[in-house]
Protein backbone atom coordinates (compact mmCIF):
# COMPACT_ATOMS: atom_id res chain seq x y z
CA UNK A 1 0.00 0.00 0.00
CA UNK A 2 2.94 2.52 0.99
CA UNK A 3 4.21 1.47 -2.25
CA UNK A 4 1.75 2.12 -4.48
CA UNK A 5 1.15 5.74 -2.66
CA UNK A 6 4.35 6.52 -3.22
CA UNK A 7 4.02 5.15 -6.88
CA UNK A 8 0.92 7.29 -7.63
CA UNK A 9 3.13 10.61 -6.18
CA UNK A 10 6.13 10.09 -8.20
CA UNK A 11 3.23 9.89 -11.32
CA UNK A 12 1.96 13.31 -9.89
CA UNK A 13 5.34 14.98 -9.68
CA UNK A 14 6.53 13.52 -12.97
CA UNK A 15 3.05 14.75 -14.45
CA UNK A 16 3.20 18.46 -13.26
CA UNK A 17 6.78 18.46 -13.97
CA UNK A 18 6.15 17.65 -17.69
CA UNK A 19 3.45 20.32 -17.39
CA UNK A 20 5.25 23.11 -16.14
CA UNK A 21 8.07 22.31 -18.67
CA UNK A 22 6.03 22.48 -21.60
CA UNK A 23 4.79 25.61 -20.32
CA UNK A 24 8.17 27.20 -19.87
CA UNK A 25 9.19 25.78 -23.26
CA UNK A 26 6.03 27.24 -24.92
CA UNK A 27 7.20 30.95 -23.23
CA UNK A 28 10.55 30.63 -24.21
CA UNK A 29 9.08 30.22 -28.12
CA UNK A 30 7.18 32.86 -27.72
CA UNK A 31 9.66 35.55 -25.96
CA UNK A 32 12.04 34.04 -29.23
CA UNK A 33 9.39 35.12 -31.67
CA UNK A 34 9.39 38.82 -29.90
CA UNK A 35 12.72 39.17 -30.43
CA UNK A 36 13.18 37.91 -33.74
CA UNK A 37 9.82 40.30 -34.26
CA UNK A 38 12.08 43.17 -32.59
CA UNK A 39 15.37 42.26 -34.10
CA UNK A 40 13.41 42.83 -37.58
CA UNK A 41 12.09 45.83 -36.90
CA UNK A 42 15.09 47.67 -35.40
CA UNK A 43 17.28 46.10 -38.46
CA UNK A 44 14.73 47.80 -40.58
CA UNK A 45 14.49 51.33 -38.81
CA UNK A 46 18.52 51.21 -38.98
CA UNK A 47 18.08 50.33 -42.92
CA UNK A 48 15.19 53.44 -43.37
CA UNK A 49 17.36 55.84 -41.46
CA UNK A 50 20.28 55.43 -42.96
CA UNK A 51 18.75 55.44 -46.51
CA UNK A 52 17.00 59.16 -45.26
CA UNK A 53 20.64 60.21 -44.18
CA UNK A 54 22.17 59.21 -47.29
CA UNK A 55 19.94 61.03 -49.44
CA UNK A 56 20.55 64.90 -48.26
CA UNK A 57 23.45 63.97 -47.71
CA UNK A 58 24.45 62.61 -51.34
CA UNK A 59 23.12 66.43 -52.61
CA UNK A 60 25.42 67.89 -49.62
CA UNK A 61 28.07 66.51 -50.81
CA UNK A 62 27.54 67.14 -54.81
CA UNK A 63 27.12 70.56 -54.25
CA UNK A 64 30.15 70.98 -51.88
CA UNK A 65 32.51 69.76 -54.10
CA UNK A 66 30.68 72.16 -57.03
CA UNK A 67 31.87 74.81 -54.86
CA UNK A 68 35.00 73.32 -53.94
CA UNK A 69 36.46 73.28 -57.16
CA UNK A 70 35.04 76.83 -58.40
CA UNK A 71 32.40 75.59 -60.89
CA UNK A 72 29.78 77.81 -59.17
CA UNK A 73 31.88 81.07 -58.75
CA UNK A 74 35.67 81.75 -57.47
CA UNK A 75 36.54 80.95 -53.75
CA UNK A 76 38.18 82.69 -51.15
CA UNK A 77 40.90 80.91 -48.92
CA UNK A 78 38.43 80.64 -46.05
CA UNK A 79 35.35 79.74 -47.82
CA UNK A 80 37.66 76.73 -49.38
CA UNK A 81 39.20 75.86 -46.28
CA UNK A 82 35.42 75.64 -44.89
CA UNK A 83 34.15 73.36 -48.02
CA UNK A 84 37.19 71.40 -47.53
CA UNK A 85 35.62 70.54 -43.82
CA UNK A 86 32.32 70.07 -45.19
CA UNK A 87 33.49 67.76 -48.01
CA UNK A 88 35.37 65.75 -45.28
CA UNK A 89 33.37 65.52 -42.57
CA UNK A 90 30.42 64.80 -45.46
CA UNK A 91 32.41 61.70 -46.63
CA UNK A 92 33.16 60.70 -43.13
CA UNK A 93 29.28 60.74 -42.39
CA UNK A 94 28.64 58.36 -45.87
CA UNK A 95 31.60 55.81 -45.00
CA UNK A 96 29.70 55.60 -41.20
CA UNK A 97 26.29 55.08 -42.33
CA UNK A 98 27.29 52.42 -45.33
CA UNK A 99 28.92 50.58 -42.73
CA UNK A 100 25.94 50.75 -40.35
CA UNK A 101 24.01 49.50 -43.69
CA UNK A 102 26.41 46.72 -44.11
CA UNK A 103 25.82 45.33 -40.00
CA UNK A 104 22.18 45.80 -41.10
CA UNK A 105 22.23 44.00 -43.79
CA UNK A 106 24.91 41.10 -42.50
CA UNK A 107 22.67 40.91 -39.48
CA UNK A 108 19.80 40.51 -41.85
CA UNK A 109 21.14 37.68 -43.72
CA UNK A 110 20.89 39.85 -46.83
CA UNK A 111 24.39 40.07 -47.15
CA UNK A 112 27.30 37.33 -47.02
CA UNK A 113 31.10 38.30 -46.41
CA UNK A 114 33.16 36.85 -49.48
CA UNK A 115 36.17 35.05 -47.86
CA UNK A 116 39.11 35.00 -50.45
CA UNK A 117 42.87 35.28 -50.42
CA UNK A 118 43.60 38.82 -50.79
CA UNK A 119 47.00 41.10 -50.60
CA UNK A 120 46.57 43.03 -47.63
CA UNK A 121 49.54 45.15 -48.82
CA UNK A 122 47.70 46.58 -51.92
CA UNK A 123 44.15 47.07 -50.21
CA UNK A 124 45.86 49.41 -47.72
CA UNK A 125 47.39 51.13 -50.65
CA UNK A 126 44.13 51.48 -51.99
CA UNK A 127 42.51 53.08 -48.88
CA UNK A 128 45.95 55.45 -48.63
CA UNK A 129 44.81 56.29 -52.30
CA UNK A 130 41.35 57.27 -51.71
CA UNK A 131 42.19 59.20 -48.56
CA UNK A 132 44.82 61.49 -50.51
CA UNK A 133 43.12 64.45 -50.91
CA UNK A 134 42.31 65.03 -47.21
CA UNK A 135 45.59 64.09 -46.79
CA UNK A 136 46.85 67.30 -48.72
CA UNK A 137 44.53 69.29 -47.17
CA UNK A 138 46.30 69.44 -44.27
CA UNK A 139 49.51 68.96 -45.49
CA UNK A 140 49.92 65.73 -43.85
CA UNK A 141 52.45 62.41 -45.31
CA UNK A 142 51.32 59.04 -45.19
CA UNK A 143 53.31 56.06 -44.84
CA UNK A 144 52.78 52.13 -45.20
CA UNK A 145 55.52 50.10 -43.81
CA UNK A 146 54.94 46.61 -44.46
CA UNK A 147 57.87 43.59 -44.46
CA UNK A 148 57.27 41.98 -47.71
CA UNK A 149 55.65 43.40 -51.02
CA UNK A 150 52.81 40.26 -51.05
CA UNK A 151 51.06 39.56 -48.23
CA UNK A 152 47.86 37.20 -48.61
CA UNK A 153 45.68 37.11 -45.74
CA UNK A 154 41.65 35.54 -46.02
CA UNK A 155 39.28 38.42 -45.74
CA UNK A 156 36.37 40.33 -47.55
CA UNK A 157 38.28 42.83 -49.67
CA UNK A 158 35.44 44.87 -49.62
CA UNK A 159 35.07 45.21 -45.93
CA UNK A 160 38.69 44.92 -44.84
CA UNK A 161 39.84 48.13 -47.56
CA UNK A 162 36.73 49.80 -45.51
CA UNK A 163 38.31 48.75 -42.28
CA UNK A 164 41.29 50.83 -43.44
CA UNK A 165 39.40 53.87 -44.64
CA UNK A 166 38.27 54.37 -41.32
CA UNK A 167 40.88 53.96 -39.36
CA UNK A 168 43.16 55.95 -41.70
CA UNK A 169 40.12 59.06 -42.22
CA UNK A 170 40.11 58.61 -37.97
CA UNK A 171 43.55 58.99 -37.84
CA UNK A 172 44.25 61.86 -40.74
CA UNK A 173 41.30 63.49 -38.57
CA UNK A 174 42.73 64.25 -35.55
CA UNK A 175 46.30 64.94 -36.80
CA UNK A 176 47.89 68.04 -36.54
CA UNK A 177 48.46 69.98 -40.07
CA UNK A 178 51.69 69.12 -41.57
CA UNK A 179 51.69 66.01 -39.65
CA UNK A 180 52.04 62.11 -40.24
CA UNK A 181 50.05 58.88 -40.68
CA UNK A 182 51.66 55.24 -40.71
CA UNK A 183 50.65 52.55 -41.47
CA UNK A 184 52.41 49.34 -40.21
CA UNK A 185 51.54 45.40 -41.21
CA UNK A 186 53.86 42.84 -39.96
CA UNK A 187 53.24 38.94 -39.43
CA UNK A 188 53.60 37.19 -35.85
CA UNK A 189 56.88 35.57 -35.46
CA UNK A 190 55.34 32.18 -34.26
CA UNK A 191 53.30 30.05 -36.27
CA UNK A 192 49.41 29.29 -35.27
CA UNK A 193 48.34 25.61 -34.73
CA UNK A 194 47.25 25.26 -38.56
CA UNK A 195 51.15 26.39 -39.63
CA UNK A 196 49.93 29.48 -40.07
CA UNK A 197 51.13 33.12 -39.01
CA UNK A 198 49.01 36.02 -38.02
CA UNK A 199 48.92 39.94 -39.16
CA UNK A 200 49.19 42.64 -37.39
CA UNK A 201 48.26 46.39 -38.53
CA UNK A 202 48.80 49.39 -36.71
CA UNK A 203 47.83 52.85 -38.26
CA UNK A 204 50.16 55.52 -36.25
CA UNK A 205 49.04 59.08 -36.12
């Protein structure tokens, strides 16, 4: 008899403990579908603000740089130096909000990073490149120091040339005028478990 009561409880227990983990379970899917419902929404406010940012901001910067380089009327030292800061700070604002669009759209699933061998060497040559105007705005030298001329390392060349943009537009930012920007890429001197060695960059204002 004390058997078979204590049978019938352990039933009970293992009954309402089923119960109440079902229940929990069926919260948890629930609270999951929120969040994916709120992960959605905020990836989508990010994507509809950005695109309203871009837009003035694409006719801000057209017309600066019609004034920039005279096509609307001659200049005065100051009112170029000003456009210059405009221009700048204007492309400074588009590199931010594409990469914001990029997170969104990684996050998303809408867009995949393309892992391939590339030459790390020549995409921060590239970014150096683009960045050479504000660079001669204020006068300021850049440098890449790097120990070998081909340097492969598995990356997005997309994203990892953007990577260097910013860093390098940070950097020529809050340099003094007639000052300078390195850049430095050098491998580790010990070799990882798959044989092989990491990079290191370090952009030096």
């Amino acid at each position: 008899l004390e058997n078979a009561r204590l049978y019938s409880e352990i039933e009970h227990f293992n009954q309402r403990l089923k119960e109440e983990i079902a229940q929990a379970t069926q919260i948890l899917r629930e609270k999951n579908v929120e969040l994916e419902k709120m992960d959605q929404l905020r990836s989508e406010f990010v994507s509809n603000v950005s695109h309203e940012f871009r837009t003035p901001l694409t006719s801000i910067l057209g017309y600066a740089k019609l004034l920039h380089h005279g096509k609307l009327g001659p200049l005065t030292p100051q009112q170029k130096q000003s456009l210059s800061i405009i221009l700048e700070e204007s492309e400074r604002l588009t590199r931010l909000i594409n990469s914001v669009l990029d997170i969104a759209r990684l996050e998303s699933g809408k867009e995949s990073l393309s892992i391939t061998p590339v030459d790390i060497v020549e995409i921060a040559k590239g970014a150096m490149i683009s960045l050479v105007n504000t660079a001669q705005e204020k006068q300021i030298k850049m440098y890449l120091k790097n120990p070998e001329s081909l340097l492969l390392v598995r990356a997005d060349n997309d994203k990892i040339k953007q990577v260097f943009v910013n860093l390098l537009s940070n950097a020529l930012k809050f340099s003094p005028r007639k000052g300078k920007v390195a850049i430095t890429i050098a491998t580790t001197a010990s070799e990882n478990k798959d044989k092989t060695k990491e990079v290191v960059v370090h952009v030096v204002d």
